[in-house]
PDB file of N, CA and C in Angstrom:
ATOM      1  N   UNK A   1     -90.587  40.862 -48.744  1.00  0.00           N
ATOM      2  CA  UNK A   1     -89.404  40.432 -49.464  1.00  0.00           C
ATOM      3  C   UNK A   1     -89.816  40.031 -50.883  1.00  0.00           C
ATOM      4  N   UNK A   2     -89.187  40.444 -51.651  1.00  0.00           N
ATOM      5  CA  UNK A   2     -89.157  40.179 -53.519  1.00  0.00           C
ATOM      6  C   UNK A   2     -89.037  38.937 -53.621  1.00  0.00           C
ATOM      7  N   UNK A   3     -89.450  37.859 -54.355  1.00  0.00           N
ATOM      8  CA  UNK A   3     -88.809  37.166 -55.209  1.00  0.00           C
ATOM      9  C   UNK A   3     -89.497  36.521 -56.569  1.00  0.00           C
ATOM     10  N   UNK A   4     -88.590  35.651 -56.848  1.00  0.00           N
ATOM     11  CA  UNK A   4     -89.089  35.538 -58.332  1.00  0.00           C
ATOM     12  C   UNK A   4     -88.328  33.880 -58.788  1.00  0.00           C
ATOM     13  N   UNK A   5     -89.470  33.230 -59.614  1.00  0.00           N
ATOM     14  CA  UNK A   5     -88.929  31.596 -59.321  1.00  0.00           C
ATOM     15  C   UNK A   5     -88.832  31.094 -60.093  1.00  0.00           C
ATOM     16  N   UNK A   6     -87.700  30.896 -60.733  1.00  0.00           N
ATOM     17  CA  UNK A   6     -87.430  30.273 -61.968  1.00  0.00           C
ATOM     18  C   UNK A   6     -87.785  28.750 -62.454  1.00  0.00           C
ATOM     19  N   UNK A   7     -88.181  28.195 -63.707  1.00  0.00           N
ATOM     20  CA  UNK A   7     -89.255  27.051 -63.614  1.00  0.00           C
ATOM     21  C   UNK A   7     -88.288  26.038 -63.386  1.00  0.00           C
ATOM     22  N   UNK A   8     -87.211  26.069 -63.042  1.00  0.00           N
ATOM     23  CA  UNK A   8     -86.401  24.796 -62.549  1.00  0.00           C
ATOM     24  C   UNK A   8     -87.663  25.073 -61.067  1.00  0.00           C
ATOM     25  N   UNK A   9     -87.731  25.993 -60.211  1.00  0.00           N
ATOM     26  CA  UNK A   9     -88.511  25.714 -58.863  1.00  0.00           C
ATOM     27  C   UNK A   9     -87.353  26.612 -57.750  1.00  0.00           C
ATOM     28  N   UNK A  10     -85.633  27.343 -58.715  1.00  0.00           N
ATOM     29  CA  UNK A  10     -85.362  27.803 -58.064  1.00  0.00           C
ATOM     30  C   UNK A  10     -85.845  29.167 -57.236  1.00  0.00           C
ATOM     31  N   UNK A  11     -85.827  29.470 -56.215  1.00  0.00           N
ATOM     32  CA  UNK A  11     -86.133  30.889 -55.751  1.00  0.00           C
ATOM     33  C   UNK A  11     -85.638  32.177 -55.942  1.00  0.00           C
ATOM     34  N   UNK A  12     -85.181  33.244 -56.811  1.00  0.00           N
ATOM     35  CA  UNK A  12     -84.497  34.489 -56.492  1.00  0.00           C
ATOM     36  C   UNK A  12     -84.963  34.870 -55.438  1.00  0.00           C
ATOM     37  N   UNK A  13     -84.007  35.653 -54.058  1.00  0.00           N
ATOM     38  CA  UNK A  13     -84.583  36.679 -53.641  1.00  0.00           C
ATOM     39  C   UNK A  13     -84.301  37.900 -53.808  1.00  0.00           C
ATOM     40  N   UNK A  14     -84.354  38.386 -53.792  1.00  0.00           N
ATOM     41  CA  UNK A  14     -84.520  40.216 -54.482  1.00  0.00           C
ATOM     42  C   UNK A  14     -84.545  41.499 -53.575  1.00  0.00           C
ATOM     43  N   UNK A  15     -84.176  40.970 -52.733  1.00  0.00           N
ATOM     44  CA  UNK A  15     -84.333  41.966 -51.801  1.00  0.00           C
ATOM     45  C   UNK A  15     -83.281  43.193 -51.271  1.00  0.00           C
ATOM     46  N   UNK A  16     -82.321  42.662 -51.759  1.00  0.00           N
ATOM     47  CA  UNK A  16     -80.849  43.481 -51.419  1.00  0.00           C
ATOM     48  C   UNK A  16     -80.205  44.518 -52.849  1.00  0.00           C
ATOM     49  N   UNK A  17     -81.132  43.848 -54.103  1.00  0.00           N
ATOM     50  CA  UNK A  17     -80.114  44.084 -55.249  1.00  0.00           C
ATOM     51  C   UNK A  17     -79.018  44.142 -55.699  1.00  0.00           C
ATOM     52  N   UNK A  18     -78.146  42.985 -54.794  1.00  0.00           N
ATOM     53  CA  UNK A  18     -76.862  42.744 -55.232  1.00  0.00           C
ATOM     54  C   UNK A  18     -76.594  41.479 -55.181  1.00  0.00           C
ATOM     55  N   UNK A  19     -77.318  40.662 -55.350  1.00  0.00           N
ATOM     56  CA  UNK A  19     -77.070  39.348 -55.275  1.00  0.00           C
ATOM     57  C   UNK A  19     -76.441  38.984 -56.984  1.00  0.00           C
ATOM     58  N   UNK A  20     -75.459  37.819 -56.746  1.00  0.00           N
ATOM     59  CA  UNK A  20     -74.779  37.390 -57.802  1.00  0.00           C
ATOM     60  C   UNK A  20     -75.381  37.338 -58.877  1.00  0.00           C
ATOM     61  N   UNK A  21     -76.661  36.927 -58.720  1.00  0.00           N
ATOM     62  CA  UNK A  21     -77.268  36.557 -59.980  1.00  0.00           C
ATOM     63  C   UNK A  21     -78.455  37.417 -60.652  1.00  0.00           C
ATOM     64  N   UNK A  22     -78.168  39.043 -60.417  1.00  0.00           N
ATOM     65  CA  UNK A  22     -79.242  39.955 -60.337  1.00  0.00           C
ATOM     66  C   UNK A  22     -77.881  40.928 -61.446  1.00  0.00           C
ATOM     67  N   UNK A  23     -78.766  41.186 -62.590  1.00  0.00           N
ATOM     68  CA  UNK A  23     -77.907  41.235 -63.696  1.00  0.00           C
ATOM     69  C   UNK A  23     -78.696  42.769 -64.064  1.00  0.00           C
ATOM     70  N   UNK A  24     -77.653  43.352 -64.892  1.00  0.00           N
ATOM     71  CA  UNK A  24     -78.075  44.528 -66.124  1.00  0.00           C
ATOM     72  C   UNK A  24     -77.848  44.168 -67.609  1.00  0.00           C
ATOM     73  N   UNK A  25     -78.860  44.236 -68.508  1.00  0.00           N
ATOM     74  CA  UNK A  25     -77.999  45.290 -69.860  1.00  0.00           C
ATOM     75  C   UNK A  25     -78.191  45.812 -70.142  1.00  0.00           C
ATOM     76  N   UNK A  26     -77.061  46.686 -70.420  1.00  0.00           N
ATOM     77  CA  UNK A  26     -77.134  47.983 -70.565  1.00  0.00           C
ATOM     78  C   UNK A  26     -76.684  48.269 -72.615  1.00  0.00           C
ATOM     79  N   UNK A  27     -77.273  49.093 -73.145  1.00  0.00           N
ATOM     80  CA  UNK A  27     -76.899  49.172 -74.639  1.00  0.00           C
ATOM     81  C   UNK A  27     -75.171  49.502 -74.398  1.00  0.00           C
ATOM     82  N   UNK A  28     -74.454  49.403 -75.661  1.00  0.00           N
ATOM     83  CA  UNK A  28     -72.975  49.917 -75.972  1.00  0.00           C
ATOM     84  C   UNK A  28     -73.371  51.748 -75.972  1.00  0.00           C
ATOM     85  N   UNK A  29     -74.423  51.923 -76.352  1.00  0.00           N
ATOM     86  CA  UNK A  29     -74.508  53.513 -76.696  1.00  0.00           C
ATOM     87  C   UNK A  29     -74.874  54.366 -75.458  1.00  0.00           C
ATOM     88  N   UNK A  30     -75.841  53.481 -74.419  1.00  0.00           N
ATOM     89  CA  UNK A  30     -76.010  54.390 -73.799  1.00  0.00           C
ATOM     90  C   UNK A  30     -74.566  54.119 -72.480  1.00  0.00           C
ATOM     91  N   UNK A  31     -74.024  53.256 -72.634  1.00  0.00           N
ATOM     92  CA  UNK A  31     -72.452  53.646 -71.421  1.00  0.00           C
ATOM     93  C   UNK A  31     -71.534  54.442 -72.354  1.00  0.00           C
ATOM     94  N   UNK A  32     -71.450  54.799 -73.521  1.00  0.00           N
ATOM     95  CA  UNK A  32     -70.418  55.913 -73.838  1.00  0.00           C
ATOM     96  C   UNK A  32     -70.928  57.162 -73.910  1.00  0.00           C
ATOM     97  N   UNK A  33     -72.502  57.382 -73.292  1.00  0.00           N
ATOM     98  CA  UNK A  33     -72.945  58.613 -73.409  1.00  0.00           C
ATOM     99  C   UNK A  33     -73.070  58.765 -71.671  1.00  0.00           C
ATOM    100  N   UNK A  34     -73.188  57.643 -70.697  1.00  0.00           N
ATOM    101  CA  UNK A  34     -72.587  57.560 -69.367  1.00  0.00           C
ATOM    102  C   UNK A  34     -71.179  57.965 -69.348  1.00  0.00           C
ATOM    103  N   UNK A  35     -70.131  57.583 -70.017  1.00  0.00           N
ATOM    104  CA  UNK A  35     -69.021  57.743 -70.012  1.00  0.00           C
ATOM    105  C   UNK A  35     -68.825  59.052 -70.738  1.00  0.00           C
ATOM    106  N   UNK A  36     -69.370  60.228 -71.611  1.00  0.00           N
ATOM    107  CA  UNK A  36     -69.222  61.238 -72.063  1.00  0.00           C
ATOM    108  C   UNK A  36     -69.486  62.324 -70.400  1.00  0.00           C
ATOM    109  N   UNK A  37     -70.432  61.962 -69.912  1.00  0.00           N
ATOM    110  CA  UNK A  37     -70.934  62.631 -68.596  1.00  0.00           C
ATOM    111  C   UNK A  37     -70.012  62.615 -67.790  1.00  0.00           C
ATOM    112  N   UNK A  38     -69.494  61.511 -67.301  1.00  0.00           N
ATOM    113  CA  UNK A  38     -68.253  61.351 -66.223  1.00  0.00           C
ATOM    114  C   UNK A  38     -67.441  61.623 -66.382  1.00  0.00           C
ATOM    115  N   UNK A  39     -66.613  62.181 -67.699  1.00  0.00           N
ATOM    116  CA  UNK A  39     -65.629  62.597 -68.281  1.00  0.00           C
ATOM    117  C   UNK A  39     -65.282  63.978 -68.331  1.00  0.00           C
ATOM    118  N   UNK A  40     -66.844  64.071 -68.293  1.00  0.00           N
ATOM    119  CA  UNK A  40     -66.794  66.280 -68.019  1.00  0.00           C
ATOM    120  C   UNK A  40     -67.380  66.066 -66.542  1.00  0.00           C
ATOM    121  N   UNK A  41     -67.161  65.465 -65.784  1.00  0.00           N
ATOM    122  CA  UNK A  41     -67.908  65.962 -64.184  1.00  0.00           C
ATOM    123  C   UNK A  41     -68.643  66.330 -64.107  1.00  0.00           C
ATOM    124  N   UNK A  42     -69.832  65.638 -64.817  1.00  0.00           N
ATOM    125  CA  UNK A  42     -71.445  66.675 -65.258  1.00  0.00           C
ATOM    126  C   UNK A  42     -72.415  65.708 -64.738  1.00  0.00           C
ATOM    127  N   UNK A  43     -72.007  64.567 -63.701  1.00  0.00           N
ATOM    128  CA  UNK A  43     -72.969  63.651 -63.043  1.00  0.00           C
ATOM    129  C   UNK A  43     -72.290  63.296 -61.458  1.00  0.00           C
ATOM    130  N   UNK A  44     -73.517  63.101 -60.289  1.00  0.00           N
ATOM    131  CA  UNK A  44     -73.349  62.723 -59.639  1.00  0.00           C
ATOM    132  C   UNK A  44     -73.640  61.001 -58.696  1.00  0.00           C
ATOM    133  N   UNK A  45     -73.815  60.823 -58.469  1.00  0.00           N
ATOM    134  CA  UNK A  45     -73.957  59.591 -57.981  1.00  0.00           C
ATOM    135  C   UNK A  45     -75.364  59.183 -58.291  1.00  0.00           C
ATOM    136  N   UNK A  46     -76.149  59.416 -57.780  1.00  0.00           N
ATOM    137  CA  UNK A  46     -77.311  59.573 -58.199  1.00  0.00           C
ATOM    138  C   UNK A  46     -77.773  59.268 -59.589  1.00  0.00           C
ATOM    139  N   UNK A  47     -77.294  60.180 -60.338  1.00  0.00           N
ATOM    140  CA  UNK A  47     -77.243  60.609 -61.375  1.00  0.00           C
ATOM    141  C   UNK A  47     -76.776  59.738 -62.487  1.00  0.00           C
ATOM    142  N   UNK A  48     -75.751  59.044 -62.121  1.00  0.00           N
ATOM    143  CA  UNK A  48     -75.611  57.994 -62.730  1.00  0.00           C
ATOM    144  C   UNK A  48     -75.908  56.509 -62.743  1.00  0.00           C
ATOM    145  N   UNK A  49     -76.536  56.207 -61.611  1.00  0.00           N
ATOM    146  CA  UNK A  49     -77.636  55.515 -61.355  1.00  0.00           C
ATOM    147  C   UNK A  49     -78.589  55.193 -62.369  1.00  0.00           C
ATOM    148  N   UNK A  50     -79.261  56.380 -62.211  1.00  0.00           N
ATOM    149  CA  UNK A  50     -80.555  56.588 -62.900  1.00  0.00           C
ATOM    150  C   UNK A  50     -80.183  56.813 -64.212  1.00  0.00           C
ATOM    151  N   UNK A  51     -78.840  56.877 -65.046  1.00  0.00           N
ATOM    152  CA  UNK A  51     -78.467  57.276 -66.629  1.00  0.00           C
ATOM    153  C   UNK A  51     -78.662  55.214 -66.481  1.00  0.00           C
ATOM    154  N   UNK A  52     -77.745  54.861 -65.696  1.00  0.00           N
ATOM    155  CA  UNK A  52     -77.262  53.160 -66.139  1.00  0.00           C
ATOM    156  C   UNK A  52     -79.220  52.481 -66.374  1.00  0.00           C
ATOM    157  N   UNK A  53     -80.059  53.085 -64.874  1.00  0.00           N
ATOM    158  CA  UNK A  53     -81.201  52.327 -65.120  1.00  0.00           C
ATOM    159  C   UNK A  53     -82.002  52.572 -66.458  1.00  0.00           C
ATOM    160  N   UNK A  54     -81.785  53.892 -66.913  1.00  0.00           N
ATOM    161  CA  UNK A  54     -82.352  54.544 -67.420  1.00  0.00           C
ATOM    162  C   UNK A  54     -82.303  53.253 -69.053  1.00  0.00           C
ATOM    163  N   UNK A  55     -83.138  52.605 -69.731  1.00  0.00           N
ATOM    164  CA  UNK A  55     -83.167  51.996 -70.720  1.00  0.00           C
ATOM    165  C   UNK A  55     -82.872  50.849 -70.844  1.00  0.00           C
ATOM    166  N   UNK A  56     -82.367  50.088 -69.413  1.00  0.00           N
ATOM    167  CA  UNK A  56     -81.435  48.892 -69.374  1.00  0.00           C
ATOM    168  C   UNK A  56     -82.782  47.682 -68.850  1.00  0.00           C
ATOM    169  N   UNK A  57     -82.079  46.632 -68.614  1.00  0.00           N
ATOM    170  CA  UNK A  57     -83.087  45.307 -68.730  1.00  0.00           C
ATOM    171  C   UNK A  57     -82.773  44.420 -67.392  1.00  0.00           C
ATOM    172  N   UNK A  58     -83.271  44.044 -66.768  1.00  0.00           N
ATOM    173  CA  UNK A  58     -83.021  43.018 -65.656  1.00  0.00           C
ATOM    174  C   UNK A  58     -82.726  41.518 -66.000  1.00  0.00           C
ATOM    175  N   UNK A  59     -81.477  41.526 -65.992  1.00  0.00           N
ATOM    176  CA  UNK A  59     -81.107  39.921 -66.226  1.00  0.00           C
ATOM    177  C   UNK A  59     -81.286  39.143 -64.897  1.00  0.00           C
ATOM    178  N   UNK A  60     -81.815  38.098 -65.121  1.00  0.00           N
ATOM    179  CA  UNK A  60     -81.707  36.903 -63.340  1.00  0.00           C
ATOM    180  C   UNK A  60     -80.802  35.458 -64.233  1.00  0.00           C
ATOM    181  N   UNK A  61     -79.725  35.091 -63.574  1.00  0.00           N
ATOM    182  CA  UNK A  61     -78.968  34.136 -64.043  1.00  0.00           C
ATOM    183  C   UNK A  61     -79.264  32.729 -63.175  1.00  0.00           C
ATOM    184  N   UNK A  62     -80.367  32.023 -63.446  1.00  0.00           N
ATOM    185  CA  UNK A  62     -80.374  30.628 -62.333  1.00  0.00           C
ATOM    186  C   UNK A  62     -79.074  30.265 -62.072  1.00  0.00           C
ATOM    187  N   UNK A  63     -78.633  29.810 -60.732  1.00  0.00           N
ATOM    188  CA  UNK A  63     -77.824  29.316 -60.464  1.00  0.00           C
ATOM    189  C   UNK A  63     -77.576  27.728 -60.345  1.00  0.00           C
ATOM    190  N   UNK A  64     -78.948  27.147 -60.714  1.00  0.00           N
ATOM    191  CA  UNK A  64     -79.296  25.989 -60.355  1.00  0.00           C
ATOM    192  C   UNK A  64     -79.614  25.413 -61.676  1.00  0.00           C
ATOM    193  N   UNK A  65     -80.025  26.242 -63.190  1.00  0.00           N
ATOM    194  CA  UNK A  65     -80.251  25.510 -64.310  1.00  0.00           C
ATOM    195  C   UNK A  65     -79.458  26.088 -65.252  1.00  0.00           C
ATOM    196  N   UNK A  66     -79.224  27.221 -64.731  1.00  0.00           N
ATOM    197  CA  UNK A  66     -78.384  28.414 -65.663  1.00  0.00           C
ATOM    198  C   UNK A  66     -79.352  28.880 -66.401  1.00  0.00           C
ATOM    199  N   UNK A  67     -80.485  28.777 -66.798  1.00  0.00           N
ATOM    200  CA  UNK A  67     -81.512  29.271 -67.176  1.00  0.00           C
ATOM    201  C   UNK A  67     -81.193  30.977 -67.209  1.00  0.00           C
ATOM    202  N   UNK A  68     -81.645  31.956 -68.392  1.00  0.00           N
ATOM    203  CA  UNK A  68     -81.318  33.445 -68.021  1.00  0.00           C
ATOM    204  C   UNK A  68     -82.539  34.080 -68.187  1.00  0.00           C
ATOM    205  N   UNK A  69     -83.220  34.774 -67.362  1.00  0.00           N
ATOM    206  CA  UNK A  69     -84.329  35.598 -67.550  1.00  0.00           C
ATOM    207  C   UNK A  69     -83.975  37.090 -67.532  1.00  0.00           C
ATOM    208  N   UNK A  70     -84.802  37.609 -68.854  1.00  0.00           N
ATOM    209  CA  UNK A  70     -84.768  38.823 -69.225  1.00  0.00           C
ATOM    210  C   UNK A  70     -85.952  39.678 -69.289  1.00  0.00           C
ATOM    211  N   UNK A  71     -85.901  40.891 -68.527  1.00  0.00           N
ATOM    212  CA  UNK A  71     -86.922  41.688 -68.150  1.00  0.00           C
ATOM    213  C   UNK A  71     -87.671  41.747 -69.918  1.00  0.00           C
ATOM    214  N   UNK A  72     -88.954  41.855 -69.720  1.00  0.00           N
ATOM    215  CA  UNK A  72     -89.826  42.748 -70.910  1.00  0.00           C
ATOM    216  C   UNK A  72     -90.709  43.621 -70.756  1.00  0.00           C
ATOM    217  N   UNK A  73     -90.813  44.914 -71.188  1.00  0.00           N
ATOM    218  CA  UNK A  73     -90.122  45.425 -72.225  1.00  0.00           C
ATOM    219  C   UNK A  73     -88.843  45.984 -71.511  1.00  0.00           C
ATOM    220  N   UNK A  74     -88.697  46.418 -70.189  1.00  0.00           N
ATOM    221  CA  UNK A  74     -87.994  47.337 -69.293  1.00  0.00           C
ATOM    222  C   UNK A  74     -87.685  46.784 -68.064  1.00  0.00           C
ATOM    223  N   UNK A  75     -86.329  47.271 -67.629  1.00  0.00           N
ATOM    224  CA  UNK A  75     -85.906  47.532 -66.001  1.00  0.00           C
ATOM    225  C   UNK A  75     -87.089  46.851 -65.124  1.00  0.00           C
ATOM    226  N   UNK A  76     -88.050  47.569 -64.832  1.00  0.00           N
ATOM    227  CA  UNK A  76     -88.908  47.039 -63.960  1.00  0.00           C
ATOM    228  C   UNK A  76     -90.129  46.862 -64.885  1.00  0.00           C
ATOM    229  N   UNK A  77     -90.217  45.560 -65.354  1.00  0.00           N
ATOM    230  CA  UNK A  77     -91.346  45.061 -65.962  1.00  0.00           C
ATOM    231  C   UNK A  77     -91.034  43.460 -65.028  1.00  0.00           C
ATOM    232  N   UNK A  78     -92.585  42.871 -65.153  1.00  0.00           N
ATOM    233  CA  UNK A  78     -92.625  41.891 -64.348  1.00  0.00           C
ATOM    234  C   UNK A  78     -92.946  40.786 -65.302  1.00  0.00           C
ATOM    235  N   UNK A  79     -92.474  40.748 -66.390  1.00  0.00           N
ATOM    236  CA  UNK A  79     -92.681  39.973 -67.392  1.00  0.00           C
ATOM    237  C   UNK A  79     -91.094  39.489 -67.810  1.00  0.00           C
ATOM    238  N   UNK A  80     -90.801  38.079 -67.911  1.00  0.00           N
ATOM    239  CA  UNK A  80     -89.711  37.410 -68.273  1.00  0.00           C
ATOM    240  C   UNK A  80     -89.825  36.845 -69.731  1.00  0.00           C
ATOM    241  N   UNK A  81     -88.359  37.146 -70.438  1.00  0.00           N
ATOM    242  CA  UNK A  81     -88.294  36.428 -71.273  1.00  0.00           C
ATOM    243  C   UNK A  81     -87.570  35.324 -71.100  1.00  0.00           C
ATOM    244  N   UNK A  82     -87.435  34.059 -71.119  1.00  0.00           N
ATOM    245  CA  UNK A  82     -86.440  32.972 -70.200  1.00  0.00           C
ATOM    246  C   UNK A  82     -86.233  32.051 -71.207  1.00  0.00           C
ATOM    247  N   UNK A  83     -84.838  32.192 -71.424  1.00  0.00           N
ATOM    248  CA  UNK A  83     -83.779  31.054 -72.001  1.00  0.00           C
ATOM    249  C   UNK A  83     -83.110  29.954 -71.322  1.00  0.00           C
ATOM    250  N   UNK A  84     -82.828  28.876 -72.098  1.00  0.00           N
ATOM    251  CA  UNK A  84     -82.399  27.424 -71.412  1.00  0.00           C
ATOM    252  C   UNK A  84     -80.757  27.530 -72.447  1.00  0.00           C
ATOM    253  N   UNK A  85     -80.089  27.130 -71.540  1.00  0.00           N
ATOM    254  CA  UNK A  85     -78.412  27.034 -72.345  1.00  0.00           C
ATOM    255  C   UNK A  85     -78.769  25.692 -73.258  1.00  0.00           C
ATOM    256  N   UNK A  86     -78.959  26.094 -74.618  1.00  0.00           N
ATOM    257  CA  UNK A  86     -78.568  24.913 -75.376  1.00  0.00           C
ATOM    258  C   UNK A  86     -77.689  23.564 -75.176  1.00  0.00           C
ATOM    259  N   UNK A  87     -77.506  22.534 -75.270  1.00  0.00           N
ATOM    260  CA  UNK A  87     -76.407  21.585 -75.007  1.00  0.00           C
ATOM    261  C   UNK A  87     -75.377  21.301 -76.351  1.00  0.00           C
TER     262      UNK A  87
END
């Protein structure tokens, strides 16, 4: 099982990839060139999968500090960049 522990001491687990707090971003450019594809029926499921992973970043949203960690450089890099919500 995945996880990953944010320095409040909370736990992600990671194992399902759909948990609430298991995030994307994705650029503005590359979903209207997702959205150019789906528009001509020129992708399948799959396919668009791998366009959304394709360049995007792993957000983790603590639920416990709100803390936001952001993949570096990529999708699956195991390196966080981690922000605290200002007050």
């Amino acid at each position: 099982m995945s996880k990953y522990v944010c320095k409040c001491g909370y736990i992600f687990i990671l194992s399902t990839g759909n948990e609430d707090y298991d995030c994307r971003i994705i650029k503005n450019s590359k979903i209207e060139e997702i959205g150019g594809f789906l528009n001509n029926g020129n992708m399948n499921e799959e396919e668009f999968y791998n366009k959304i992973d394709s360049g995007a970043l792993t957000v983790y949203i603590c639920p416990e500090c709100e803390r936001v960690h952001i993949s570096n450089p990529d999708l699956y890099s195991r390196f966080f960049s981690v922000y605290k919500k200002e007050d």
